[in-house]
C-alpha atoms as a PDB file:
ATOM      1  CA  UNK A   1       9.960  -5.304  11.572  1.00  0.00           C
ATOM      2  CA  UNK A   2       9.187  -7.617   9.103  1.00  0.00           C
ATOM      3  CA  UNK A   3       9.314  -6.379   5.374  1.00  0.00           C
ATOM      4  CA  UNK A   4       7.820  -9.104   3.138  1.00  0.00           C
ATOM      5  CA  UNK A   5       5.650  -8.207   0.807  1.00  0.00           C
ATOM      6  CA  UNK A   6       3.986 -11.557   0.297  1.00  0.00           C
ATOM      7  CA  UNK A   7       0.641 -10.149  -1.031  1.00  0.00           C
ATOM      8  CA  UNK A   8      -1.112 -13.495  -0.133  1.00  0.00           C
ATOM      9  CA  UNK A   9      -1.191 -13.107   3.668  1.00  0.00           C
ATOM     10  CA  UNK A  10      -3.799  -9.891   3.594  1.00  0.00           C
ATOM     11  CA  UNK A  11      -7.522 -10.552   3.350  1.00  0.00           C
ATOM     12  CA  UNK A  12     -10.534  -8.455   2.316  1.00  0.00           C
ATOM     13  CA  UNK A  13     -11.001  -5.702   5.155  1.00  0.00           C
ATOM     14  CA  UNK A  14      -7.315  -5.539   6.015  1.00  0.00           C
ATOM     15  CA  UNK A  15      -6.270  -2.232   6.632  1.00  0.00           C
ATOM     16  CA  UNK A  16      -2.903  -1.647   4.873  1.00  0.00           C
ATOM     17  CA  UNK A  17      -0.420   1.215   4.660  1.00  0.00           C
ATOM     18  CA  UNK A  18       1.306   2.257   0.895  1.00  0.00           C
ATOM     19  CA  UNK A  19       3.733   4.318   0.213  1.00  0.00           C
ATOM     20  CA  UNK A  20       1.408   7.266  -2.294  1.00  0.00           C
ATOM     21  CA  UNK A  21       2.894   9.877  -4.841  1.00  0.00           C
ATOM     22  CA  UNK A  22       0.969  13.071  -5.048  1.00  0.00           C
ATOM     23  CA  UNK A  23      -0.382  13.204  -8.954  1.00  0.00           C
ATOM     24  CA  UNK A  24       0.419  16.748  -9.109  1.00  0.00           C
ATOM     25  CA  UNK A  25       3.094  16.775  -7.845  1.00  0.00           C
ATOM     26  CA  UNK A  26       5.441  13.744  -8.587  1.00  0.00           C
ATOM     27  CA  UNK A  27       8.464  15.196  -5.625  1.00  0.00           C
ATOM     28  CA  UNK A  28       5.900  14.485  -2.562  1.00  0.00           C
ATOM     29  CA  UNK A  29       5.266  11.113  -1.575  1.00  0.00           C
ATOM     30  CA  UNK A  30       3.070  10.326   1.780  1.00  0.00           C
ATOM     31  CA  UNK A  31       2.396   6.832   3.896  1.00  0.00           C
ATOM     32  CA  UNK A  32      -1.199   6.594   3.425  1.00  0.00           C
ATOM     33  CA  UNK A  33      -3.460   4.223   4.548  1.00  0.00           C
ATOM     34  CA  UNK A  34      -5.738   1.829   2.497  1.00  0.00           C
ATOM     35  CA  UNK A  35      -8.193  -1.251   2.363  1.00  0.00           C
ATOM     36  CA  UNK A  36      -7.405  -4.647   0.748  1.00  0.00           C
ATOM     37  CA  UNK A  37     -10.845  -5.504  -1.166  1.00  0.00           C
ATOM     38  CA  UNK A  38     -11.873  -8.084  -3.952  1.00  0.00           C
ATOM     39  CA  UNK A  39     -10.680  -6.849  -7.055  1.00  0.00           C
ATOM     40  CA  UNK A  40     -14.086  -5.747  -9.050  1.00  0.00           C
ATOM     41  CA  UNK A  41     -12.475  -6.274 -12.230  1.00  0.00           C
ATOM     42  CA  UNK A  42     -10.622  -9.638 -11.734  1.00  0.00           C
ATOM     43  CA  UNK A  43     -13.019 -11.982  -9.219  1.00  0.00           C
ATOM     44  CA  UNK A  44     -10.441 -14.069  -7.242  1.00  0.00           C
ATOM     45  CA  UNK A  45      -8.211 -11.249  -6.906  1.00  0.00           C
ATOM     46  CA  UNK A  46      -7.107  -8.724  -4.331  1.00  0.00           C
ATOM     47  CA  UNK A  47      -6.641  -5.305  -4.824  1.00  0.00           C
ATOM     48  CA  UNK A  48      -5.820  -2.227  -2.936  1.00  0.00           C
ATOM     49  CA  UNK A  49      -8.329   0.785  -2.537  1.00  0.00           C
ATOM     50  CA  UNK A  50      -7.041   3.954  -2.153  1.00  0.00           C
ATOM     51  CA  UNK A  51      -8.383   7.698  -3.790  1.00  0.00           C
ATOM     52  CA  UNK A  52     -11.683   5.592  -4.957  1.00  0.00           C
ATOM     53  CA  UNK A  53      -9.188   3.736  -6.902  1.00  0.00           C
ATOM     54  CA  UNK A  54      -8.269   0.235  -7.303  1.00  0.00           C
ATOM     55  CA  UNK A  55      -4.848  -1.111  -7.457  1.00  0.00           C
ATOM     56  CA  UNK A  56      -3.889  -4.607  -8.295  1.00  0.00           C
ATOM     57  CA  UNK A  57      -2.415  -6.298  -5.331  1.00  0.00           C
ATOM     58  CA  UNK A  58       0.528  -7.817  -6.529  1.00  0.00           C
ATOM     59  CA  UNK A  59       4.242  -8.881  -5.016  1.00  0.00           C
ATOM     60  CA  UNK A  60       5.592  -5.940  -7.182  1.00  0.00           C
ATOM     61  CA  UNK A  61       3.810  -3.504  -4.777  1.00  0.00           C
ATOM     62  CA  UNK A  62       5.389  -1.761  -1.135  1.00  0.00           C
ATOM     63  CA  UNK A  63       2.354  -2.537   1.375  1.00  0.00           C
ATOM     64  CA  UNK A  64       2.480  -2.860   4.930  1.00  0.00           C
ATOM     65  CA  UNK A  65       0.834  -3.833   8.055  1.00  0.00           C
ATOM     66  CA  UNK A  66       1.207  -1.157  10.161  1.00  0.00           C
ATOM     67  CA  UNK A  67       2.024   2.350   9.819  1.00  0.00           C
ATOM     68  CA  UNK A  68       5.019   2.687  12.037  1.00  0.00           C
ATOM     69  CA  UNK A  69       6.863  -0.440   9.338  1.00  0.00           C
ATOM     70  CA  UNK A  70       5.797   1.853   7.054  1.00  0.00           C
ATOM     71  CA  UNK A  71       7.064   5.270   8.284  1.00  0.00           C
ATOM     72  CA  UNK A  72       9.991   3.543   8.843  1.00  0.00           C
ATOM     73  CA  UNK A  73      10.865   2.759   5.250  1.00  0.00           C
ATOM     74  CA  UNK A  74       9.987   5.794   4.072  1.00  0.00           C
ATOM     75  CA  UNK A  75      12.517   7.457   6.244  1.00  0.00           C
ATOM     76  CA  UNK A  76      14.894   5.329   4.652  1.00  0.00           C
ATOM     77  CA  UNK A  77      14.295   5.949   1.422  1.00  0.00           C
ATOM     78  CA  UNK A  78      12.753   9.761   1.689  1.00  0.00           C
ATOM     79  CA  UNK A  79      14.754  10.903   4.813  1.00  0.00           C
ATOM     80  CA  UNK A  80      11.792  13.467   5.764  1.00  0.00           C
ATOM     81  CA  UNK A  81       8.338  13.040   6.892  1.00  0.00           C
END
């Protein structure tokens, strides 16, 4: 499992996986997928579109290629699924 997080290697249409904190409740946390886009509000930019929201793709963000990399971080840092 590779765990770089080298924002620069995902295009527009990749299908990424993000760690996501419930809003209403800040003590669960999921693996949820979401889509790498253009960033509307920067042109040149990626972002990451999840909830019909759109996140700034940057190195200081946990993203993924596939689910089971992902699952397995989270079980390191969560312990639970």
């Amino acid at each position: 499992m590779e765990l770089t997080n080298d924002y620069n290697q995902y295009n527009p249409g990749d299908v990424v996986y993000v760690f996501y904190r419930n809003p209403h409740t800040q003590d669960v946390a999921n693996v949820q997928a979401a889509a790498v886009v253009n960033n509307p509000e920067n042109p040149g930019e990626l972002a990451i579109f999840l909830y019909e929201t759109y996140y700034p793709l940057t190195n200081e963000m946990a993203v993924y290629s596939s689910e089971a990399d992902a699952m397995k971080v989270y079980q390191e840092y969560f312990g639970y699924e």
